[in-house]
ModelCIF file with pLDDT and N, C-alpha, C, O atoms, coordinates in Angstrom:
data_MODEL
#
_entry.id   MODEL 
#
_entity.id                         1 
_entity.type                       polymer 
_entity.pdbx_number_of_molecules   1 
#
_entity_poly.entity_id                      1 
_entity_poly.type                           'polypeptide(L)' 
_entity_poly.nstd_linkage                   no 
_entity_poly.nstd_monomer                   no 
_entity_poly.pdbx_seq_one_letter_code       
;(UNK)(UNK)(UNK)(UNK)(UNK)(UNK)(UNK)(UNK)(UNK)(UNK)(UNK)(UNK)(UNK)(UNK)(UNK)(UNK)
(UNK)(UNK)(UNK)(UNK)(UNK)(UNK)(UNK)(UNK)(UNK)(UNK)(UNK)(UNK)(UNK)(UNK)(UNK)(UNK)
(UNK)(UNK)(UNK)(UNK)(UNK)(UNK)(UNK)(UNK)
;
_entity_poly.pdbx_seq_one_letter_code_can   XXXXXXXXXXXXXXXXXXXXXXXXXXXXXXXXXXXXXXXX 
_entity_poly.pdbx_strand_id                 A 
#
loop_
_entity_poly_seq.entity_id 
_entity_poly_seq.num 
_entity_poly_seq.mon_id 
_entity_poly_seq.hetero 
1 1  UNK n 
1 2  UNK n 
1 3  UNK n 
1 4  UNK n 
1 5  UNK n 
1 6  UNK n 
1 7  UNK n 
1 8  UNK n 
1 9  UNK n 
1 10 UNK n 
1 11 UNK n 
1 12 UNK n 
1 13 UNK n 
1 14 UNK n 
1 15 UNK n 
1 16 UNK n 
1 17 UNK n 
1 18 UNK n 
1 19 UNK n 
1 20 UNK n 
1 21 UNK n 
1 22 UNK n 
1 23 UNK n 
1 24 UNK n 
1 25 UNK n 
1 26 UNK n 
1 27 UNK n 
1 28 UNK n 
1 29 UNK n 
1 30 UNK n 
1 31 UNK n 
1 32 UNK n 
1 33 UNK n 
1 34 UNK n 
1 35 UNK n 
1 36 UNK n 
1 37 UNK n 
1 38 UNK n 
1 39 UNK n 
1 40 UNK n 
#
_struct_asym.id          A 
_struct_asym.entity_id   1 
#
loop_
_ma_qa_metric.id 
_ma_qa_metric.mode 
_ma_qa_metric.name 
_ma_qa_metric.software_group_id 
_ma_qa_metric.type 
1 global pLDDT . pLDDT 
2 local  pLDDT . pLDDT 
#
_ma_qa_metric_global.metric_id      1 
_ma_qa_metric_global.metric_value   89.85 
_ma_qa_metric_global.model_id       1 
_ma_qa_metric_global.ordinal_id     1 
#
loop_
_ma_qa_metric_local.label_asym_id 
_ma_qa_metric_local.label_comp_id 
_ma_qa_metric_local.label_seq_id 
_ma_qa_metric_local.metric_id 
_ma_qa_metric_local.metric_value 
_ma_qa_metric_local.model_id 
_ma_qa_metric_local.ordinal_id 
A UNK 1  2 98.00 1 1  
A UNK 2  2 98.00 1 2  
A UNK 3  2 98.00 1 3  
A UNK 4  2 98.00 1 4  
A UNK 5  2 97.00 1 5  
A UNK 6  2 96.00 1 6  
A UNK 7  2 96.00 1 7  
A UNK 8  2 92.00 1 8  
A UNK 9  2 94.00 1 9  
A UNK 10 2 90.00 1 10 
A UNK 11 2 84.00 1 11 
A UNK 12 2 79.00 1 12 
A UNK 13 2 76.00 1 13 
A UNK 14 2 72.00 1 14 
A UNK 15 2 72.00 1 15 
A UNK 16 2 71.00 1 16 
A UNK 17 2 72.00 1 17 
A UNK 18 2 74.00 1 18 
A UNK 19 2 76.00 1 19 
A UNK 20 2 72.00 1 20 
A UNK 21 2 75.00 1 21 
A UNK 22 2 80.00 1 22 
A UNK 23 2 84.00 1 23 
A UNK 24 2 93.00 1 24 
A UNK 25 2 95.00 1 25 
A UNK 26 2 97.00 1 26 
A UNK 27 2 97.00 1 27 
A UNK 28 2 98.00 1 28 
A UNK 29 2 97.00 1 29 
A UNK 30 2 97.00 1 30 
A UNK 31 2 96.00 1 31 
A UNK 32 2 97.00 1 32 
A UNK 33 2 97.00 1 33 
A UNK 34 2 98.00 1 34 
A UNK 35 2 98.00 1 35 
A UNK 36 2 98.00 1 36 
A UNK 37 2 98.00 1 37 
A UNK 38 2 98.00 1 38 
A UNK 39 2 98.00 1 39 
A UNK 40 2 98.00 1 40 
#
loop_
_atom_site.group_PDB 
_atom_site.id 
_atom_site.type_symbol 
_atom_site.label_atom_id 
_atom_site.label_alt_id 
_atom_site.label_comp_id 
_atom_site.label_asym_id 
_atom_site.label_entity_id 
_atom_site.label_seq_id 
_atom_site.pdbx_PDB_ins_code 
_atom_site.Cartn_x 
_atom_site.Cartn_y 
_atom_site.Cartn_z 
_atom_site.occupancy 
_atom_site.B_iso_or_equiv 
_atom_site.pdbx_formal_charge 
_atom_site.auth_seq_id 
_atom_site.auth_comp_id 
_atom_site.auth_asym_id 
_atom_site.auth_atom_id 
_atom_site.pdbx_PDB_model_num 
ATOM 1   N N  . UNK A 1 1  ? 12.775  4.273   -5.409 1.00 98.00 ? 1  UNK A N  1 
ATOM 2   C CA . UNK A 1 1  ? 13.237  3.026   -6.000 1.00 98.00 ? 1  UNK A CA 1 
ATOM 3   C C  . UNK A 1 1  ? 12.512  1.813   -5.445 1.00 98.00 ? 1  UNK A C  1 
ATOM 4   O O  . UNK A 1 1  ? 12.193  0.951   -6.264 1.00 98.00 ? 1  UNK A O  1 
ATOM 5   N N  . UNK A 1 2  ? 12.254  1.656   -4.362 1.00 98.00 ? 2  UNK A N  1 
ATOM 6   C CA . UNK A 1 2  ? 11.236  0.745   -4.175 1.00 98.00 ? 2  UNK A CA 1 
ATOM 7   C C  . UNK A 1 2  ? 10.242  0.588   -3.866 1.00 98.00 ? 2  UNK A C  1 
ATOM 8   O O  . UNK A 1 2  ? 9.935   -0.427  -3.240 1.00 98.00 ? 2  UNK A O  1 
ATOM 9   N N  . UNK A 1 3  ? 9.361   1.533   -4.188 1.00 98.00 ? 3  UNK A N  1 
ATOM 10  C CA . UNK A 1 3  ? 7.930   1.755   -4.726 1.00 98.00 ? 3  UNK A CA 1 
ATOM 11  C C  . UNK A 1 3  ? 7.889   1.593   -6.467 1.00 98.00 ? 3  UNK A C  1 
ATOM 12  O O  . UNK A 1 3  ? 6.987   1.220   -7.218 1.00 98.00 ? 3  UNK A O  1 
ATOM 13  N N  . UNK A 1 4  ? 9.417   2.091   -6.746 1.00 98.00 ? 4  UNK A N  1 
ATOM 14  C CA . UNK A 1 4  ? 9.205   1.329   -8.224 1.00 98.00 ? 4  UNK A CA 1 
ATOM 15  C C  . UNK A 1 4  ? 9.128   0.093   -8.490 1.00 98.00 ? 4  UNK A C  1 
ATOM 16  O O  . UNK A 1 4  ? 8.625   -0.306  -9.540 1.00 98.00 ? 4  UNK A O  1 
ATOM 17  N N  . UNK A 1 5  ? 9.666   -0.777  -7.485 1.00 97.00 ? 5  UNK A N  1 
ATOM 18  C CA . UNK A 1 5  ? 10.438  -2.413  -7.543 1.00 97.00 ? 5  UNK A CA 1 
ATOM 19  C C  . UNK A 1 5  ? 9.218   -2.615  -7.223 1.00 97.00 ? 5  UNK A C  1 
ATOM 20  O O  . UNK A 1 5  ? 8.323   -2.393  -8.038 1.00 97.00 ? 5  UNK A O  1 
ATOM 21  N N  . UNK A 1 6  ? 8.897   -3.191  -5.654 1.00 96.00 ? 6  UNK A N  1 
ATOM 22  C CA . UNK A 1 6  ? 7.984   -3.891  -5.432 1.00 96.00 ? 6  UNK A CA 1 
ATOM 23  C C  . UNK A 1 6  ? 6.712   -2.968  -4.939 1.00 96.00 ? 6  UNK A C  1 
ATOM 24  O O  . UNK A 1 6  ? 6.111   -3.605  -4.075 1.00 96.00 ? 6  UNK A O  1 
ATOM 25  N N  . UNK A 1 7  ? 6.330   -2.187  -5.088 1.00 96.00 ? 7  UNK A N  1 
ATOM 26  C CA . UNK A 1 7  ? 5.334   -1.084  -4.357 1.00 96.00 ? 7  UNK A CA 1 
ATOM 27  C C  . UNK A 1 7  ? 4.575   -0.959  -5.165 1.00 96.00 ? 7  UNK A C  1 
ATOM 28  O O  . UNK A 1 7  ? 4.538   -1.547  -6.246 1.00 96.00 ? 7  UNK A O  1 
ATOM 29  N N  . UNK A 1 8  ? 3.516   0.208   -4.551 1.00 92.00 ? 8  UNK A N  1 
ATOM 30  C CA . UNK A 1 8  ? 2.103   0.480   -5.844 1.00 92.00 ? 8  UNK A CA 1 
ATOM 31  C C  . UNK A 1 8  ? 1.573   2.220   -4.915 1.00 92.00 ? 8  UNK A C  1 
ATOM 32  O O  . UNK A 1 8  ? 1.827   2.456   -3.734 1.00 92.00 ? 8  UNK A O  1 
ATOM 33  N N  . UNK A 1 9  ? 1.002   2.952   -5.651 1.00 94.00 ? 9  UNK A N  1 
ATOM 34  C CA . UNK A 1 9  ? -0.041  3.696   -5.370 1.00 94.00 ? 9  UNK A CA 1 
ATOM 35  C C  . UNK A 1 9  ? -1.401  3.340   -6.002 1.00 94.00 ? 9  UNK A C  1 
ATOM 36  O O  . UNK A 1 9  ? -1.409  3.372   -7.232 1.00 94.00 ? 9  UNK A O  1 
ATOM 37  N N  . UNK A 1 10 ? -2.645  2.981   -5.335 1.00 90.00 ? 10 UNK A N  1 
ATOM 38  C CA . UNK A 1 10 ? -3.563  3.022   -5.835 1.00 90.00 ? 10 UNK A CA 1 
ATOM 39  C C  . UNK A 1 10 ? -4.856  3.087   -5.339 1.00 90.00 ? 10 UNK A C  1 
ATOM 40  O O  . UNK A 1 10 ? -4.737  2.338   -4.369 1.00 90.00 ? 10 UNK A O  1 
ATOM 41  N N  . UNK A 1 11 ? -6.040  3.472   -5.329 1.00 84.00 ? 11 UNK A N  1 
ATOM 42  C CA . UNK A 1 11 ? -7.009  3.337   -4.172 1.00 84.00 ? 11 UNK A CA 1 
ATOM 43  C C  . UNK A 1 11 ? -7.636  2.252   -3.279 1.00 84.00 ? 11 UNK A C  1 
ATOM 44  O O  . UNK A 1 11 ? -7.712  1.147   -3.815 1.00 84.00 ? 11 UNK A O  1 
ATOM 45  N N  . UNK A 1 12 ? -7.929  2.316   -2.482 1.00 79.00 ? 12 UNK A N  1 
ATOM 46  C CA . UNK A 1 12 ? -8.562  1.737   -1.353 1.00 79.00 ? 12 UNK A CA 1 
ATOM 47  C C  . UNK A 1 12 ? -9.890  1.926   -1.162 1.00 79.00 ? 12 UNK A C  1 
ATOM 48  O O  . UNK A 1 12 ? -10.240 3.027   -0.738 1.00 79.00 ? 12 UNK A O  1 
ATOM 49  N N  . UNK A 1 13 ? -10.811 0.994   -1.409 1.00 76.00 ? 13 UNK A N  1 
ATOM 50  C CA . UNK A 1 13 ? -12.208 1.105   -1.371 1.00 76.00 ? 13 UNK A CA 1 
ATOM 51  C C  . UNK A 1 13 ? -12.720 0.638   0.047  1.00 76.00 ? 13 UNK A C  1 
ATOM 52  O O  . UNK A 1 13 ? -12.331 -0.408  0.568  1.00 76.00 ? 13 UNK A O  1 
ATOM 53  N N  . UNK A 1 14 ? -13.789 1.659   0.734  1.00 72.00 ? 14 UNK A N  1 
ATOM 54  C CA . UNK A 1 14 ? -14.369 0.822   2.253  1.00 72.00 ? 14 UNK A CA 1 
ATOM 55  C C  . UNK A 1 14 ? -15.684 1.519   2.175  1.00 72.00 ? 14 UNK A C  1 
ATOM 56  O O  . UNK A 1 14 ? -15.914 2.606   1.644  1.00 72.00 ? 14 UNK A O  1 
ATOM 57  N N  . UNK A 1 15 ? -16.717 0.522   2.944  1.00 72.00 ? 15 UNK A N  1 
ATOM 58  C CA . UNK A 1 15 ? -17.652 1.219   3.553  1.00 72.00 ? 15 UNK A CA 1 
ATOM 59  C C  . UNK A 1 15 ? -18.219 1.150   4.609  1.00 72.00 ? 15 UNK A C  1 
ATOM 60  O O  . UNK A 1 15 ? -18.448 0.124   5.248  1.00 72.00 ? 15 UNK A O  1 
ATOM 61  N N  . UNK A 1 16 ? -18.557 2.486   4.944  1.00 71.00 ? 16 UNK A N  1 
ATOM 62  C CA . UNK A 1 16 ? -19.185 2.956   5.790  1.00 71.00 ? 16 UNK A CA 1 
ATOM 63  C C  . UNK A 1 16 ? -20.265 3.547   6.193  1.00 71.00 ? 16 UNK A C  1 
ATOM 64  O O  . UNK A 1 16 ? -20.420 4.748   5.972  1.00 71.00 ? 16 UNK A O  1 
ATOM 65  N N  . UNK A 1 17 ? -21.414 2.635   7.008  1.00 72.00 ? 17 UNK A N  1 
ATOM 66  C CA . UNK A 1 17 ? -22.488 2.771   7.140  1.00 72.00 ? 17 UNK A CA 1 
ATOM 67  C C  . UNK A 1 17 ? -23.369 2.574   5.927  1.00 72.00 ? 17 UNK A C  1 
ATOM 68  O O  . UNK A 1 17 ? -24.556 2.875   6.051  1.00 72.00 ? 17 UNK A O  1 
ATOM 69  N N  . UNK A 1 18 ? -22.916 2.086   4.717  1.00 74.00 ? 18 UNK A N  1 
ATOM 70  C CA . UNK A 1 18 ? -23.666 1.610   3.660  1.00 74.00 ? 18 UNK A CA 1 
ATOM 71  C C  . UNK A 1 18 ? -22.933 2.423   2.823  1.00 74.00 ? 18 UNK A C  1 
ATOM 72  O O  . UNK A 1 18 ? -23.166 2.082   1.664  1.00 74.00 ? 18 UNK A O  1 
ATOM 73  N N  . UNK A 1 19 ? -22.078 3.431   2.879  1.00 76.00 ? 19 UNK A N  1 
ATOM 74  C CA . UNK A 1 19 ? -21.431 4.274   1.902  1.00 76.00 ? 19 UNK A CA 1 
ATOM 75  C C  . UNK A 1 19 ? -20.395 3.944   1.506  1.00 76.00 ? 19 UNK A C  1 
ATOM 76  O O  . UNK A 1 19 ? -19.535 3.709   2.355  1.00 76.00 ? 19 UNK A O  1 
ATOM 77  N N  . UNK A 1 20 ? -20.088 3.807   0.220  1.00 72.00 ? 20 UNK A N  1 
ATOM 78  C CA . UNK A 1 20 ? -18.666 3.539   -0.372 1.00 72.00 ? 20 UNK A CA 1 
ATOM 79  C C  . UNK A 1 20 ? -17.868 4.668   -0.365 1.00 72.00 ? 20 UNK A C  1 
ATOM 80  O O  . UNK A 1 20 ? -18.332 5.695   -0.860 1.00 72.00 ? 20 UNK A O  1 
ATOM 81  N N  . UNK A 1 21 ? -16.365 4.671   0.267  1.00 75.00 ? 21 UNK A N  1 
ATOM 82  C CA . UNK A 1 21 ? -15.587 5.569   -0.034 1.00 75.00 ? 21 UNK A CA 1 
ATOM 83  C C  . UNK A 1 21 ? -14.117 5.023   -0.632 1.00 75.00 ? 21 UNK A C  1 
ATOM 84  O O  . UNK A 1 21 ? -13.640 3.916   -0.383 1.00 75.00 ? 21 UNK A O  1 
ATOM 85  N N  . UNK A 1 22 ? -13.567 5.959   -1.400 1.00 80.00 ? 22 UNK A N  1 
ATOM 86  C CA . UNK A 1 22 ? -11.930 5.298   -1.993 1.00 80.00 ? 22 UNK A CA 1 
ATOM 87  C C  . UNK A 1 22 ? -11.167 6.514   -1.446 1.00 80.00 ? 22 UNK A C  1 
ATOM 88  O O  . UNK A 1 22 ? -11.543 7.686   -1.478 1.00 80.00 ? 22 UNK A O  1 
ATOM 89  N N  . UNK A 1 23 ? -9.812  5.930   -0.841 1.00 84.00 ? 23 UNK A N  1 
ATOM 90  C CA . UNK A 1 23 ? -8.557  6.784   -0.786 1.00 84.00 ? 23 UNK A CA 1 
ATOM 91  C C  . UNK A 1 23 ? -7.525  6.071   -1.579 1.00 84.00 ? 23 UNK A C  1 
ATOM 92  O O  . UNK A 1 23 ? -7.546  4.932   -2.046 1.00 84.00 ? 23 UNK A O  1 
ATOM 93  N N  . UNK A 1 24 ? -6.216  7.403   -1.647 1.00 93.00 ? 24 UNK A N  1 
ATOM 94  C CA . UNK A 1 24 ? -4.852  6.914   -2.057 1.00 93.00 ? 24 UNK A CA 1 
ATOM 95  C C  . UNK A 1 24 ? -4.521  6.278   -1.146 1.00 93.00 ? 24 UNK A C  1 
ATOM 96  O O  . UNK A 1 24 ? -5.032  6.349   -0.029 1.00 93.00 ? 24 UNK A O  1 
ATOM 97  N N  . UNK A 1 25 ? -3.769  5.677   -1.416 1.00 95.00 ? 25 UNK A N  1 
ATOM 98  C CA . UNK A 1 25 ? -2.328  4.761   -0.837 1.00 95.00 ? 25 UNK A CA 1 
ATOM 99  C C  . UNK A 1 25 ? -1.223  4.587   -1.170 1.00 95.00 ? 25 UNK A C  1 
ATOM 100 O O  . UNK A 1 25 ? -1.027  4.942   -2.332 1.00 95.00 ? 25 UNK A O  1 
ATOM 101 N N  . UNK A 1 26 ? -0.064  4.039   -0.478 1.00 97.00 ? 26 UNK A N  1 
ATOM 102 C CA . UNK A 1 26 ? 0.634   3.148   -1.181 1.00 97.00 ? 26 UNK A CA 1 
ATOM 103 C C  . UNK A 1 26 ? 1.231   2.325   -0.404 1.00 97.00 ? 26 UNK A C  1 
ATOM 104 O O  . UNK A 1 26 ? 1.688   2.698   0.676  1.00 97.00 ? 26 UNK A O  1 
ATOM 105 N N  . UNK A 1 27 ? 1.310   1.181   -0.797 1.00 97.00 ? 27 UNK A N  1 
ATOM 106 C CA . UNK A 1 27 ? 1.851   -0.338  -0.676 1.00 97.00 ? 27 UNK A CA 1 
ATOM 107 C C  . UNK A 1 27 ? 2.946   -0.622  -1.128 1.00 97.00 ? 27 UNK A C  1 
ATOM 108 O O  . UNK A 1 27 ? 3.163   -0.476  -2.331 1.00 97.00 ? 27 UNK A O  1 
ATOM 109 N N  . UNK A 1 28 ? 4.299   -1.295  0.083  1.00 98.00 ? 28 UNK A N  1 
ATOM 110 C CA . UNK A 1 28 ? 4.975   -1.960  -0.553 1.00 98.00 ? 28 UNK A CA 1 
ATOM 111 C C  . UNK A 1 28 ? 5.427   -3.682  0.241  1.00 98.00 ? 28 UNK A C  1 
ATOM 112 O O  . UNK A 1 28 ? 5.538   -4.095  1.395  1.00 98.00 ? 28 UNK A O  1 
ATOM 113 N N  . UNK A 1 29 ? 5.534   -4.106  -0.751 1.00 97.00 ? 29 UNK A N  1 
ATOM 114 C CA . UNK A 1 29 ? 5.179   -5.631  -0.617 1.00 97.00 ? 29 UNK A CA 1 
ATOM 115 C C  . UNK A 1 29 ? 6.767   -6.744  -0.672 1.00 97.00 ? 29 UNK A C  1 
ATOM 116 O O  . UNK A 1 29 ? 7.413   -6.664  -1.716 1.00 97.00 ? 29 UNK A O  1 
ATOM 117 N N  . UNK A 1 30 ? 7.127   -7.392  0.076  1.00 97.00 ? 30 UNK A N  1 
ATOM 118 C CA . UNK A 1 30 ? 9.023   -7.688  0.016  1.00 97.00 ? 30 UNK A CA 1 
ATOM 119 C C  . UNK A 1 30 ? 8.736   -8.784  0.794  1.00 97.00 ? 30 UNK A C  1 
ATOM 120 O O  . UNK A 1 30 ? 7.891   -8.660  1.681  1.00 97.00 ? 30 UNK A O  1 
ATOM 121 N N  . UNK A 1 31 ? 9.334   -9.918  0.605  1.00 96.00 ? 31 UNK A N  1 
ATOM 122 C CA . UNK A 1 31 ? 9.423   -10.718 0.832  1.00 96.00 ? 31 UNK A CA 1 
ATOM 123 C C  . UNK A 1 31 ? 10.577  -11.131 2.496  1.00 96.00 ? 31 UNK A C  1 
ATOM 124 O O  . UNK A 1 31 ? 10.610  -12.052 3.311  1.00 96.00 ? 31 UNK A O  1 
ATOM 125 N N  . UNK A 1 32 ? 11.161  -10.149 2.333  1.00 97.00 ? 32 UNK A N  1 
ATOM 126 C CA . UNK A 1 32 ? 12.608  -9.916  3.183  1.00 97.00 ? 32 UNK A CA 1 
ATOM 127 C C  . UNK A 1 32 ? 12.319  -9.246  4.405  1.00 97.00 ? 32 UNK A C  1 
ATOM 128 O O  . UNK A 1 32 ? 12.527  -8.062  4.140  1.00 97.00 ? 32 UNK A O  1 
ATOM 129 N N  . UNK A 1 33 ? 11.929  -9.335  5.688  1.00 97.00 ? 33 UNK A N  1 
ATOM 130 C CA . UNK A 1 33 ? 11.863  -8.772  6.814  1.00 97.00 ? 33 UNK A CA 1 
ATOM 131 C C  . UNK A 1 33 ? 13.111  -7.529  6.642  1.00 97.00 ? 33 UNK A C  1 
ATOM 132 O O  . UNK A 1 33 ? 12.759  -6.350  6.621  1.00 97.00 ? 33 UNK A O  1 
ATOM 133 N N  . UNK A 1 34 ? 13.968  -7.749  6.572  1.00 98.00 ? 34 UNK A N  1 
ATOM 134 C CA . UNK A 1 34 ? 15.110  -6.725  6.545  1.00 98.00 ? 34 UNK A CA 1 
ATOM 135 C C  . UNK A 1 34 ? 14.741  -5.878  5.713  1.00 98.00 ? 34 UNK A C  1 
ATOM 136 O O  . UNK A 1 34 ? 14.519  -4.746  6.142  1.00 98.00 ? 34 UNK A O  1 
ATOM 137 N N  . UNK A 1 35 ? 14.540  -6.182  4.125  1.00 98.00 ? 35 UNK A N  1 
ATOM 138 C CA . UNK A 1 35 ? 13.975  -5.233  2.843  1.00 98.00 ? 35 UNK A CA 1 
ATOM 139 C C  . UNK A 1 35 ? 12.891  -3.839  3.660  1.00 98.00 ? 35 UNK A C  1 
ATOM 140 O O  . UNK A 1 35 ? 12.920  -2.609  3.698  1.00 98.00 ? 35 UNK A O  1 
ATOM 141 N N  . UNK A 1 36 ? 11.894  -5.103  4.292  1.00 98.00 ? 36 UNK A N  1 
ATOM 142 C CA . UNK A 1 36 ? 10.909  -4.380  4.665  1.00 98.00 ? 36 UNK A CA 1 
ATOM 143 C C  . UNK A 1 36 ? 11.412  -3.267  5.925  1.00 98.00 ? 36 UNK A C  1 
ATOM 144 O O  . UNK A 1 36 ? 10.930  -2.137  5.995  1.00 98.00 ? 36 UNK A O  1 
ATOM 145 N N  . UNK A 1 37 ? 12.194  -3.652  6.651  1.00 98.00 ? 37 UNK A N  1 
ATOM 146 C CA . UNK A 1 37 ? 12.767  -2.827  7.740  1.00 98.00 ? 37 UNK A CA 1 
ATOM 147 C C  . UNK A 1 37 ? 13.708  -1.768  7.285  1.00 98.00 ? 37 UNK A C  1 
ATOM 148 O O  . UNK A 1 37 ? 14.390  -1.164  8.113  1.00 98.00 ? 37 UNK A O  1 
ATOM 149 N N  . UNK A 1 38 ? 13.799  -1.444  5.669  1.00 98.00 ? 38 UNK A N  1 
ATOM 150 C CA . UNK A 1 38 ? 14.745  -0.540  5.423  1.00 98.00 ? 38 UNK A CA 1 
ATOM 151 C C  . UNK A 1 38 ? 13.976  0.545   4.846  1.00 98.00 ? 38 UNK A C  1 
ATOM 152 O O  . UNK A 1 38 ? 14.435  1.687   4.814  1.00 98.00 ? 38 UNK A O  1 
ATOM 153 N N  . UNK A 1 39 ? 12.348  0.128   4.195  1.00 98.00 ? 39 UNK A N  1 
ATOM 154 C CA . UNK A 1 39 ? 11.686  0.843   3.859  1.00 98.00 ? 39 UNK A CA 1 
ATOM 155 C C  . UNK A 1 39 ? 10.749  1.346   5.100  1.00 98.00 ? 39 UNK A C  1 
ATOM 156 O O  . UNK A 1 39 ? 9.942   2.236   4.836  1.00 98.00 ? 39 UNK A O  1 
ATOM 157 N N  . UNK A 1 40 ? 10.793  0.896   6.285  1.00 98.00 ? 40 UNK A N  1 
ATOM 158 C CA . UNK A 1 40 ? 9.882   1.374   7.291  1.00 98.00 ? 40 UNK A CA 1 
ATOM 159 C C  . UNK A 1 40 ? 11.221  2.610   7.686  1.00 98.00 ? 40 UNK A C  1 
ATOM 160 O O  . UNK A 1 40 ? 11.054  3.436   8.584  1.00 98.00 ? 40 UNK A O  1 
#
């Protein structure tokens, strides 16, 4: 439920040593220290 609300899965682009690589993730984003302390 709140990865539906405020969250995301999606990739992450970096590089390294001149090489591009992407992973999954997911992010969730709350405005609410507490919100956020219920999803940690």
């Amino acid at each position: 439920g709140l990865i539906h609300s405020d969250g995301y899965r999606g990739a992450n682009k970096v590089k390294v040593r001149g090489k591009s690589y992407a992973y999954s993730r997911y992010q969730f984003c709350n405005y609410s220290a507490d919100i956020r302390g219920i999803f940690c």
